[in-house]
Each structure stands twice: as C-alpha cells, then as structure tokens.
N, C-alpha and C. Protein backbone atom coordinates (compact mmCIF):
# COMPACT_ATOMS: atom_id res chain seq x y z
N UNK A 1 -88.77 7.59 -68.38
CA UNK A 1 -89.85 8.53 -68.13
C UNK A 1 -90.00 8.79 -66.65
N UNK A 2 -90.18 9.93 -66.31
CA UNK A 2 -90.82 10.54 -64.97
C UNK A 2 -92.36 10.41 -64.88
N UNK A 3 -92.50 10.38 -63.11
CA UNK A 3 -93.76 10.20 -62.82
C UNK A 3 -94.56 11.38 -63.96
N UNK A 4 -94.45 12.20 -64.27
CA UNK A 4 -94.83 13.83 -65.16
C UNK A 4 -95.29 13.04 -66.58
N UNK A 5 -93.91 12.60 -66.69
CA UNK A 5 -93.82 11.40 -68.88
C UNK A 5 -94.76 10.63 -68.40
N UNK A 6 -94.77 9.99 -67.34
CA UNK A 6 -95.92 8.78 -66.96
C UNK A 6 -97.60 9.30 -67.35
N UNK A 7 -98.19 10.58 -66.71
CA UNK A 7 -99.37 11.18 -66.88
C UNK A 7 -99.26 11.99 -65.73
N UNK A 8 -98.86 11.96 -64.91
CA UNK A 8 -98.80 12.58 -63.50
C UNK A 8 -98.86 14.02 -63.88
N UNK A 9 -99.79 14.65 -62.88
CA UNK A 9 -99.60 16.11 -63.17
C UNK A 9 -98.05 16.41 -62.18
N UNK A 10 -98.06 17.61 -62.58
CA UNK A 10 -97.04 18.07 -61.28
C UNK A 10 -97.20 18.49 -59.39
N UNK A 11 -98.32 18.46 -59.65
CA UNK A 11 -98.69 18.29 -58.01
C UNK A 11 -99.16 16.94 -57.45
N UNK A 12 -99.56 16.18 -58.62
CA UNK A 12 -99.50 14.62 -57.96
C UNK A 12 -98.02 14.22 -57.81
N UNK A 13 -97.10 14.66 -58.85
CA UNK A 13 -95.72 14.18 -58.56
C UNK A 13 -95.00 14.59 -57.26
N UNK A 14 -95.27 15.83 -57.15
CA UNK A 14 -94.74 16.48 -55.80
C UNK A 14 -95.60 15.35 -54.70
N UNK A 15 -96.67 15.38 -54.62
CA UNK A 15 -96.88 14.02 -53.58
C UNK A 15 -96.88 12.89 -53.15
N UNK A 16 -96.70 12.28 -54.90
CA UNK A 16 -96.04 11.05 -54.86
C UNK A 16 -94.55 11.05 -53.80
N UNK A 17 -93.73 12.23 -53.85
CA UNK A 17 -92.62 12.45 -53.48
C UNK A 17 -92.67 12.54 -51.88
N UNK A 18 -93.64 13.36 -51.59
CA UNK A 18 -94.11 12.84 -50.50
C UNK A 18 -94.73 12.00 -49.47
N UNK A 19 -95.46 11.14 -50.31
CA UNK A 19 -95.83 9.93 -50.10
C UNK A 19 -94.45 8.97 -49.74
N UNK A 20 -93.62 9.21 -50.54
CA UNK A 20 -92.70 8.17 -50.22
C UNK A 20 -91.94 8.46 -49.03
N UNK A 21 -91.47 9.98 -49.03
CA UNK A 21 -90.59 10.05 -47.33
C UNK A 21 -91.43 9.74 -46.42
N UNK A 22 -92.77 10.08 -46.50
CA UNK A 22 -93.67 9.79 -44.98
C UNK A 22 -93.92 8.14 -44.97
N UNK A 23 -93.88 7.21 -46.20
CA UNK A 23 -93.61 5.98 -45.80
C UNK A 23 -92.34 5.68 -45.41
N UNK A 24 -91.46 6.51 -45.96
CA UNK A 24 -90.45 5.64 -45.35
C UNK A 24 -90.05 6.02 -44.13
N UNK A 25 -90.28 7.05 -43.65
CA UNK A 25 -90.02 7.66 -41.97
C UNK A 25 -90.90 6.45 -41.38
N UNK A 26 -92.25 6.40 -41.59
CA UNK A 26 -93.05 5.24 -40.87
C UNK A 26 -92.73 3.83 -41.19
N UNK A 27 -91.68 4.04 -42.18
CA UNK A 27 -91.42 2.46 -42.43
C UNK A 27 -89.72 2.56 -41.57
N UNK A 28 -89.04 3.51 -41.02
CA UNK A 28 -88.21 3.13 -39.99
C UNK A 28 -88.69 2.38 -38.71
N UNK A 29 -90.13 2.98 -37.95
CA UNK A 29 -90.71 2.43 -37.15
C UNK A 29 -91.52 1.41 -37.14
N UNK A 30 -91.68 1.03 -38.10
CA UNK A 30 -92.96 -0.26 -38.04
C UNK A 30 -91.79 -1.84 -38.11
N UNK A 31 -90.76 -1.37 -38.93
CA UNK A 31 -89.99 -2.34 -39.83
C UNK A 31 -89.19 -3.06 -38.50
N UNK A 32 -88.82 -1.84 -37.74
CA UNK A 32 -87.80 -1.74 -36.44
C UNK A 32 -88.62 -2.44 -35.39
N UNK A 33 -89.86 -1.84 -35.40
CA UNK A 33 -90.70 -2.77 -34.20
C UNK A 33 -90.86 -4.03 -34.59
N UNK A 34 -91.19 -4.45 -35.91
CA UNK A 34 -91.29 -5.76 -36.64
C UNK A 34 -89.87 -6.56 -36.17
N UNK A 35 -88.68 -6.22 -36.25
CA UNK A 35 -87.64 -6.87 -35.96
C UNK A 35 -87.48 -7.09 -34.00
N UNK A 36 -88.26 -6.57 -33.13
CA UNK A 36 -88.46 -6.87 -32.14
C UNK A 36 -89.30 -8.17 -31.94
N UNK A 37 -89.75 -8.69 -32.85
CA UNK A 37 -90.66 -9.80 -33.06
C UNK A 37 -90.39 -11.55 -33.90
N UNK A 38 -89.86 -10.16 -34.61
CA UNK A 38 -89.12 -11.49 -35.89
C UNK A 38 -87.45 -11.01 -35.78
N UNK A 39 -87.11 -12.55 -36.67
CA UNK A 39 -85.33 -12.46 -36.77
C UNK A 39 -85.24 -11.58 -37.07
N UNK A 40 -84.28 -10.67 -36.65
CA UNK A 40 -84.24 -9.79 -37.39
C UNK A 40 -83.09 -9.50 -38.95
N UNK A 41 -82.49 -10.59 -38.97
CA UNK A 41 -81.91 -10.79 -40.35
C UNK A 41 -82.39 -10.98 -41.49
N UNK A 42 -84.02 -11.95 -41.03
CA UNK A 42 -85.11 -12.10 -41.83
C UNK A 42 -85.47 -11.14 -42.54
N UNK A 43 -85.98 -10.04 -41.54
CA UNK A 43 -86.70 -9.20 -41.89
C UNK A 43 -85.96 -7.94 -42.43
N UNK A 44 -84.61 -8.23 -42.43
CA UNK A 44 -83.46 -6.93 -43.50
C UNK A 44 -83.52 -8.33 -44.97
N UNK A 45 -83.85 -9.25 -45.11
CA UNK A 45 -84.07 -9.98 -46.13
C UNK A 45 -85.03 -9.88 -47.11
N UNK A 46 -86.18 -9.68 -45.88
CA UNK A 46 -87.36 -8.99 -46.69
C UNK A 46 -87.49 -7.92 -47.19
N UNK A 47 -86.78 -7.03 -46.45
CA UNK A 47 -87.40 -5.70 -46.90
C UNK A 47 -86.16 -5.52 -48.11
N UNK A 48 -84.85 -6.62 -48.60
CA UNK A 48 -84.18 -6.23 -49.72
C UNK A 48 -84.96 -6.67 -50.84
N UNK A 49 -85.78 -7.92 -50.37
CA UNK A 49 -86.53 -8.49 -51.82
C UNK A 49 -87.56 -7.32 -51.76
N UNK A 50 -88.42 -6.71 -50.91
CA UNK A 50 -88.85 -5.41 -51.06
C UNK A 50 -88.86 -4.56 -52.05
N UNK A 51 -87.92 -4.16 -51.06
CA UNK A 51 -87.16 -2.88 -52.36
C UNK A 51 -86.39 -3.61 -53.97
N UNK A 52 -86.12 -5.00 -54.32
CA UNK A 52 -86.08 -5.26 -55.59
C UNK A 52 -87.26 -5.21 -56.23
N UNK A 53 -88.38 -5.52 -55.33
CA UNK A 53 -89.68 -5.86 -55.91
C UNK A 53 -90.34 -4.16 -56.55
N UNK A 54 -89.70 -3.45 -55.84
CA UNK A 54 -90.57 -2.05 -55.80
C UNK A 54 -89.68 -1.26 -56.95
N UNK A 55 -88.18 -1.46 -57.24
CA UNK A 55 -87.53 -1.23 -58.12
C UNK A 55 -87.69 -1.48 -59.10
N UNK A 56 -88.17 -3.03 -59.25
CA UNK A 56 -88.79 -3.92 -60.49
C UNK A 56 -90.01 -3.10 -61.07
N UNK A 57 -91.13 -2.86 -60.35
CA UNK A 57 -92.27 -1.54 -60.12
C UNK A 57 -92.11 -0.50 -61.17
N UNK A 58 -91.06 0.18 -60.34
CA UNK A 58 -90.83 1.70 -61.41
C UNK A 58 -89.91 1.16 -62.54
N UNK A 59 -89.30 -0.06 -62.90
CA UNK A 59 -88.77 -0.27 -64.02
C UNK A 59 -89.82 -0.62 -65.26
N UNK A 60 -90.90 -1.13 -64.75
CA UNK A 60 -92.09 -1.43 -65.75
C UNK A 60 -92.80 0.05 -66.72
N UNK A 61 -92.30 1.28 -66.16
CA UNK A 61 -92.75 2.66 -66.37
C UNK A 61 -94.20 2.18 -66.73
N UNK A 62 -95.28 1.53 -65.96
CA UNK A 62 -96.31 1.87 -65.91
C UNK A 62 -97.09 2.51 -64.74
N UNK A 63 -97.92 3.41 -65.21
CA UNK A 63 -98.61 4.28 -64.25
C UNK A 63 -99.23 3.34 -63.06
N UNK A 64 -99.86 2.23 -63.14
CA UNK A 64 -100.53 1.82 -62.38
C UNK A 64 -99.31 1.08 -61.33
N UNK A 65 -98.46 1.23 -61.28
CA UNK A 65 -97.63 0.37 -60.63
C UNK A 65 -96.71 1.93 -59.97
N UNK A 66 -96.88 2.98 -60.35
CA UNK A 66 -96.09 3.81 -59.76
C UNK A 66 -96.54 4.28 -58.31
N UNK A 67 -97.76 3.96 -57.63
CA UNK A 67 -97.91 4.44 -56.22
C UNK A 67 -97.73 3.34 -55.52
N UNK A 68 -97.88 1.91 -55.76
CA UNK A 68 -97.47 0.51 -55.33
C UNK A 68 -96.25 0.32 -55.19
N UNK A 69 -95.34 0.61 -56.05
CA UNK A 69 -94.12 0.21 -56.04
C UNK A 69 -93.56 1.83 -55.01
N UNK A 70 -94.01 2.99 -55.42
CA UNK A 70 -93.10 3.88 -54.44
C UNK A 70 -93.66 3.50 -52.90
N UNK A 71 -94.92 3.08 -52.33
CA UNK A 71 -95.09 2.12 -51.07
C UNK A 71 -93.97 1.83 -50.91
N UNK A 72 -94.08 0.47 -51.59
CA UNK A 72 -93.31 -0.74 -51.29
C UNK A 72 -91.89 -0.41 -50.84
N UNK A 73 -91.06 0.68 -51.87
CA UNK A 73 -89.70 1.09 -52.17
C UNK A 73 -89.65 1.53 -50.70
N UNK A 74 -90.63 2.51 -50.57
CA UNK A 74 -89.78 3.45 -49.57
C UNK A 74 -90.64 2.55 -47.98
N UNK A 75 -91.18 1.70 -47.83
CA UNK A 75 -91.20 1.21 -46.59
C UNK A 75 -90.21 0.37 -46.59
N UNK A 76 -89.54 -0.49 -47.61
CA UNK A 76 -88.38 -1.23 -47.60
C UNK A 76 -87.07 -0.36 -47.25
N UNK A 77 -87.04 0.72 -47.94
CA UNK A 77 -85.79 1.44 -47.79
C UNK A 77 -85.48 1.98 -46.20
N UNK A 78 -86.88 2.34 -45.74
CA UNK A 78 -86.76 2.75 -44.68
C UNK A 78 -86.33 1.68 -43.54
N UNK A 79 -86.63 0.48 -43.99
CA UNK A 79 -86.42 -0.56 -42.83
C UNK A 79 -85.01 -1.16 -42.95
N UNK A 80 -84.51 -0.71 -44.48
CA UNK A 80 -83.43 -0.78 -44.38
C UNK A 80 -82.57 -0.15 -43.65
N UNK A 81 -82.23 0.67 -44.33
CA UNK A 81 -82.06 2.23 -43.50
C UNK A 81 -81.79 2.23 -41.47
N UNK A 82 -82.79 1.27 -41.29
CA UNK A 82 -83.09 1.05 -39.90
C UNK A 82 -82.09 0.07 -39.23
N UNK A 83 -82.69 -1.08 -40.03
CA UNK A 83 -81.40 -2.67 -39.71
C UNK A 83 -80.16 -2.59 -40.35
N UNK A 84 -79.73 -2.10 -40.59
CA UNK A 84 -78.04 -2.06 -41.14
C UNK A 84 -77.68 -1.87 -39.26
N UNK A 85 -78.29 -0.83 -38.99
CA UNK A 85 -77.18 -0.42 -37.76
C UNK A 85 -77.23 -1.55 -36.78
N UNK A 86 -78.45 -2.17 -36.21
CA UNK A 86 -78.77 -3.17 -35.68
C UNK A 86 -78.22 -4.44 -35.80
N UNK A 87 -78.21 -4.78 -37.22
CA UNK A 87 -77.51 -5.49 -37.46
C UNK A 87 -75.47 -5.78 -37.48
N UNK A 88 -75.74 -4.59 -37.54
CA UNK A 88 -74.02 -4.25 -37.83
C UNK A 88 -73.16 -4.89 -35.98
N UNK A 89 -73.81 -4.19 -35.48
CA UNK A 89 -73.97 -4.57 -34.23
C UNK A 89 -73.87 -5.61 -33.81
N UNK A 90 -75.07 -6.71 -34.14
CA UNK A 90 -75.75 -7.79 -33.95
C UNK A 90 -74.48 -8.81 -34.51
N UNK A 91 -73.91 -8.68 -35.67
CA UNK A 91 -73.36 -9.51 -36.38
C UNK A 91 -71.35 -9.10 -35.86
N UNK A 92 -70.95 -7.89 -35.57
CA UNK A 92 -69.93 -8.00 -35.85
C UNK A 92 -69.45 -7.24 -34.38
N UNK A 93 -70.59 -6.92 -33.25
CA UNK A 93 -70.11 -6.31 -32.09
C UNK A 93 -69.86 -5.06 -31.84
N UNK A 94 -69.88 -4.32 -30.95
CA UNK A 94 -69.62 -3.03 -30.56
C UNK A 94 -68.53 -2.51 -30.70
N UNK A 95 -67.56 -3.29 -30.61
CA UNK A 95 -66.46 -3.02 -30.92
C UNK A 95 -65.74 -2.78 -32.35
N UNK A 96 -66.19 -3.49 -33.32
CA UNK A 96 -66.22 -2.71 -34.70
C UNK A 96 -67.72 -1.85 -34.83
N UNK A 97 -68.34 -2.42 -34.77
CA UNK A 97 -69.68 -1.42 -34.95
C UNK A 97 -69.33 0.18 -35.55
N UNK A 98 -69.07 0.28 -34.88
CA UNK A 98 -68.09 1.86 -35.15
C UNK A 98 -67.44 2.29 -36.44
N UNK A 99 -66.54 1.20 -36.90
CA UNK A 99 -65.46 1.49 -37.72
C UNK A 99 -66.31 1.37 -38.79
N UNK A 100 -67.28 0.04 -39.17
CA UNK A 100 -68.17 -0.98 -40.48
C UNK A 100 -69.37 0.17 -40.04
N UNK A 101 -69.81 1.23 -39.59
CA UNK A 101 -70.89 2.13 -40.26
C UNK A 101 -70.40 3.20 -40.55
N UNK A 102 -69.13 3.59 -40.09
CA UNK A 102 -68.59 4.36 -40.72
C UNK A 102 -68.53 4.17 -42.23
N UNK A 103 -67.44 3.33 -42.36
CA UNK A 103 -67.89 2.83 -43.92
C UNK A 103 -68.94 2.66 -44.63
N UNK A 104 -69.71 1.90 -44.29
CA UNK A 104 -71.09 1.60 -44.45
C UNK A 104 -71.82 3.39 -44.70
N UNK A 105 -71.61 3.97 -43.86
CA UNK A 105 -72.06 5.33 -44.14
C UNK A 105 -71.69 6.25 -45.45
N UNK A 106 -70.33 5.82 -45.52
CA UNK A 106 -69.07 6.23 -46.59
C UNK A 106 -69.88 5.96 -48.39
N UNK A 107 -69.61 4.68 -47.97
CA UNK A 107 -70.79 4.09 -49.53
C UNK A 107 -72.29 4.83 -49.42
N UNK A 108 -72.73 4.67 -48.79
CA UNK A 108 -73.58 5.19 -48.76
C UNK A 108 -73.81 6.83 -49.23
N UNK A 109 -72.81 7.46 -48.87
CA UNK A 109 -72.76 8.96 -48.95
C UNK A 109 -72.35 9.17 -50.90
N UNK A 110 -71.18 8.28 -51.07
CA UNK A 110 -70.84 7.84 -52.81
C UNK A 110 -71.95 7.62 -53.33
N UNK A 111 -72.89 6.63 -52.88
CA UNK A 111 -73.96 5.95 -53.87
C UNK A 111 -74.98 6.99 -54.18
N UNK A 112 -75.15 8.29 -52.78
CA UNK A 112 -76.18 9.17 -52.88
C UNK A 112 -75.64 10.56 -53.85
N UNK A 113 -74.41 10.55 -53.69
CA UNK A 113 -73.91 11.28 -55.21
C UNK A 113 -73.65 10.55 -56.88
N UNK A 114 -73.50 9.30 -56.49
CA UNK A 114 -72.67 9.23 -57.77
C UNK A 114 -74.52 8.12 -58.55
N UNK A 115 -75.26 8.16 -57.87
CA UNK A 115 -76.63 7.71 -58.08
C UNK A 115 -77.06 8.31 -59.37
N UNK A 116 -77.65 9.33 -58.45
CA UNK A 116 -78.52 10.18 -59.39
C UNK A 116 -77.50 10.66 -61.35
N UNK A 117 -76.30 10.85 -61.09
CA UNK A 117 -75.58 11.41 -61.83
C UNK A 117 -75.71 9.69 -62.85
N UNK A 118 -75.53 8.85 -62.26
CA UNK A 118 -75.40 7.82 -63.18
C UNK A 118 -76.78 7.47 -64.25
N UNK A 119 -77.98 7.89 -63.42
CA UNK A 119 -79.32 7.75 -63.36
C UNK A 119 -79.49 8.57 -64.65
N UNK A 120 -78.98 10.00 -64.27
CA UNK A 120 -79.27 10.80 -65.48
C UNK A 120 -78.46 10.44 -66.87
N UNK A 121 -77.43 10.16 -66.30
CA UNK A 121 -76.93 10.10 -68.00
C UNK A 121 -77.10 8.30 -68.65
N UNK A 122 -77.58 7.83 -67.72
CA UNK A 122 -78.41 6.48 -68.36
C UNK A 122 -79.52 6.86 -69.33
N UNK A 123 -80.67 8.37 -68.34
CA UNK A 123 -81.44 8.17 -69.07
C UNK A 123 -81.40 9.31 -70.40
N UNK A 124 -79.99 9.92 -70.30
CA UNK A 124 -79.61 10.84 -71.38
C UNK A 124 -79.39 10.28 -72.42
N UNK A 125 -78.31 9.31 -72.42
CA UNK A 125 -78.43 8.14 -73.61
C UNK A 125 -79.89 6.56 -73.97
N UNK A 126 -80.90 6.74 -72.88
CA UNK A 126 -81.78 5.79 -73.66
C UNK A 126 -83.02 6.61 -73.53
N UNK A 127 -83.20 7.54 -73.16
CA UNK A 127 -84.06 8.55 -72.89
C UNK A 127 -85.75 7.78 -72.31
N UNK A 128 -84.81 6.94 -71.43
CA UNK A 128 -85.82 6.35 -70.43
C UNK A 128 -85.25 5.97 -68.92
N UNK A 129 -86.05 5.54 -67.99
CA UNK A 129 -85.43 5.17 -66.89
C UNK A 129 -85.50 4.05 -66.59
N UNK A 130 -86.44 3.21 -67.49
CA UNK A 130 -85.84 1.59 -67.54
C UNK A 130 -84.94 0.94 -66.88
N UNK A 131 -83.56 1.57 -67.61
CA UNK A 131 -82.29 0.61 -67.42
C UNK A 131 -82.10 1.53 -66.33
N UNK A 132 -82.10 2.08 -65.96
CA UNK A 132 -81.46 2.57 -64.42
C UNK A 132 -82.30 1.82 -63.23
N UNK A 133 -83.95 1.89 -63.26
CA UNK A 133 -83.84 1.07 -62.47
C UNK A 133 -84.19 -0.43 -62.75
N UNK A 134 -83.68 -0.91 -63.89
CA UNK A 134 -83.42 -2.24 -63.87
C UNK A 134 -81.98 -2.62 -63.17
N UNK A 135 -81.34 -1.71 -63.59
CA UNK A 135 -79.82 -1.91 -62.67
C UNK A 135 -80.12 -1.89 -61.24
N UNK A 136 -80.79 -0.57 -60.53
CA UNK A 136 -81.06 -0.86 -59.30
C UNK A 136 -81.83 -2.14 -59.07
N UNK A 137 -82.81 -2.95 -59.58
CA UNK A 137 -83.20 -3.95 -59.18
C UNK A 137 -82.24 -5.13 -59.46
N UNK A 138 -81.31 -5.10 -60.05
CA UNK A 138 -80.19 -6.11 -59.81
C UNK A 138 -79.26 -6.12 -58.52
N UNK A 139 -78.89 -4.63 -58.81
CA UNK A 139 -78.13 -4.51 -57.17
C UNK A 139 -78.72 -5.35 -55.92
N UNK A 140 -80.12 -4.66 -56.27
CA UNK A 140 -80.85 -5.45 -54.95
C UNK A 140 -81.03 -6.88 -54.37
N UNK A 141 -81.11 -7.66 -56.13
CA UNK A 141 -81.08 -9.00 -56.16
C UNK A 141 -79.54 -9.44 -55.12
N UNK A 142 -78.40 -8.71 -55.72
CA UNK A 142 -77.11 -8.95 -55.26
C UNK A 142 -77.22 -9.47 -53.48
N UNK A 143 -78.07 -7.63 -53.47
CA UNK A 143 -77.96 -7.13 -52.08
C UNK A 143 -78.69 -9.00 -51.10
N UNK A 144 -79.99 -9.25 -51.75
CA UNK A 144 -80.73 -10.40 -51.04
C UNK A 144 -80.16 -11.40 -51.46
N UNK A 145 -78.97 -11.77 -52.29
CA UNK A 145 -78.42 -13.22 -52.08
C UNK A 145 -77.08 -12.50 -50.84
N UNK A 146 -76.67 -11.50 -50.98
CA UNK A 146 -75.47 -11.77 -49.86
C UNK A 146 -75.84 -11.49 -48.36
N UNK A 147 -77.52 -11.23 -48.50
CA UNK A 147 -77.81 -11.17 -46.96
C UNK A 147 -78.42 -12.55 -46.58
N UNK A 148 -78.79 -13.76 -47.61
CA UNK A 148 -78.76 -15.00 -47.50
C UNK A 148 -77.91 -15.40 -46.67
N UNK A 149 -76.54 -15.23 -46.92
CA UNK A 149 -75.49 -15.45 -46.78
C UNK A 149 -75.03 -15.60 -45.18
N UNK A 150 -75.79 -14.49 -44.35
CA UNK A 150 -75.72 -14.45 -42.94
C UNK A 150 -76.28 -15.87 -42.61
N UNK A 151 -77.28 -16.37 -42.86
CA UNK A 151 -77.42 -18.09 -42.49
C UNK A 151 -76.64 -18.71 -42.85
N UNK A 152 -75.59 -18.69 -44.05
CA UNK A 152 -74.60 -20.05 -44.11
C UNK A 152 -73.61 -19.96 -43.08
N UNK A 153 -73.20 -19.06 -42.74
CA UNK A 153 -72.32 -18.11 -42.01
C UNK A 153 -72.74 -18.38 -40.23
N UNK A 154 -74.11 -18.96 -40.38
CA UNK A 154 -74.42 -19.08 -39.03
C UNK A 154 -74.67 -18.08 -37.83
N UNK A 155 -74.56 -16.87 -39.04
CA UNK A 155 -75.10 -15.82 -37.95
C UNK A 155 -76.51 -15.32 -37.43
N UNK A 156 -77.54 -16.08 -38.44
CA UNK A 156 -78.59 -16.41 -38.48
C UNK A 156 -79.83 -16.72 -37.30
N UNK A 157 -78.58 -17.27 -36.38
CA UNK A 157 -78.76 -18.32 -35.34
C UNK A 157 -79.01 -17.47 -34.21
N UNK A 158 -78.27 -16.00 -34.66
CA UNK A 158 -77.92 -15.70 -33.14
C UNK A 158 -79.20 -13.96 -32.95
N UNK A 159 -80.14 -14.61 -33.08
CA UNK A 159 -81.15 -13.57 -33.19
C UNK A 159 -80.63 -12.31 -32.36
C-alpha cells in the first residue's frame, strides 16, 4: 500500500514527499556537522541502523508510523549520502578515493534504477509493499553489520 492505500489524501502525500527531501537535505548538514564531533564511522553506523529502523517503519504499512519513519529514513539517508564520501577518504585515502566513489556512485546509479522497478513488480505480485521494504530493511541490516566491520579492521581507531 501507498501513503494514498494508507488514508493519506493526495496532497498530504505530495508533502509527506516533501517532508522527506527537506529532511534529508537538512539531514546532509546536521549528520555532517555531527561527525565533526563524533567518530565519524559511528555515526555512518547510526544513521544505517537508522534507516533499517525507518524501513522497518514503512514495512509495518501503518499510518501512524508513516511520518516517523519517513523522518527517520530520510535524515538517515541523508547522512548517509554525506559519510560515504568522507569516509571513503578517511578509510582508503585520496589516492583511491577517486576510483571507490566512482564505483560507489556506479551502484548507486543501478540501485536507483533497478529499485523502484523491483519495488513495483514485488508489489505487482503481492499487491503490497511489505516485502519490498522488508527486503530494504534487510539490506540495511547487511549494510550495519559490514560497517561494524570497520572496527575489527581497526579502522575505527583512526577517527
């Protein structure tokens, strides 16, 4: 179901929609200044359990959880969005930096086509959006055990 199947009229949906880019534009800057403060590996940790948490949200298809969880989603996404590059940096140097966001950009550009298309015909065959974003909230799980991973790795260390 869409915010609309949910109860949403269509001009609350259109702002829900908006609600979420203007958090997440303000969640590039708050998230980014936050990592001037804190580890900043931490805080690309947090904002993945974040965005599982906010994925988890719109997988419940209840109304009361749909302006909480699009918060949550899109200030996480945005801080994501933010620390990849920082990090990319941080962890692997200027000298690849370059090559690993390229890529990094690459997936990224796949995931933003081949997303939505997967999204729809998930919810063509269960004629819900459940399992789509229950899948996205697994990814995410993925995403926050392999950014764990920067502490075993000891990169953790090097704020």
């Amino acid at each position: 179901m869409n915010a609309i199947g949910l109860g949403f009229s269509e001009t609350n949906a259109r702002w829900l929609l908006t609600l979420y880019f203007g958090i997440a534009f303000l969640g590039k800057f708050a998230i980014s200044s936050l990592s001037d403060y804190f580890n900043t590996y931490i805080v690309f940790t947090v904002c993945c359990v974040a965005l599982m948490l906010g994925s988890l949200g719109f997988a419940t298809l209840n109304l009361s959880f749909l302006i909480p969880a699009t918060i949550i989603t899109a200030l996480s996404w945005g801080g994501i969005y933010t620390l990849y590059n920082v990090l990319t940096v941080k962890t692997f140097g200027l000298k690849s930096a370059g090559k690993i966001n390229g890529t990094i950009s690459m997936f990224e550009s796949a995931g933003a086509f081949v997303g939505p298309v997967l999204t729809g015909c998930i919810y063509d065959k269960t004629e819900s959006y459940r399992n789509a974003f229950l899948i996205i909230t697994f990814i995410m799980f993925l995403a926050t055990v392999l950014s764990l991973n920067f502490k075993k790795a000891g990169i953790m260390d090097k704020q």
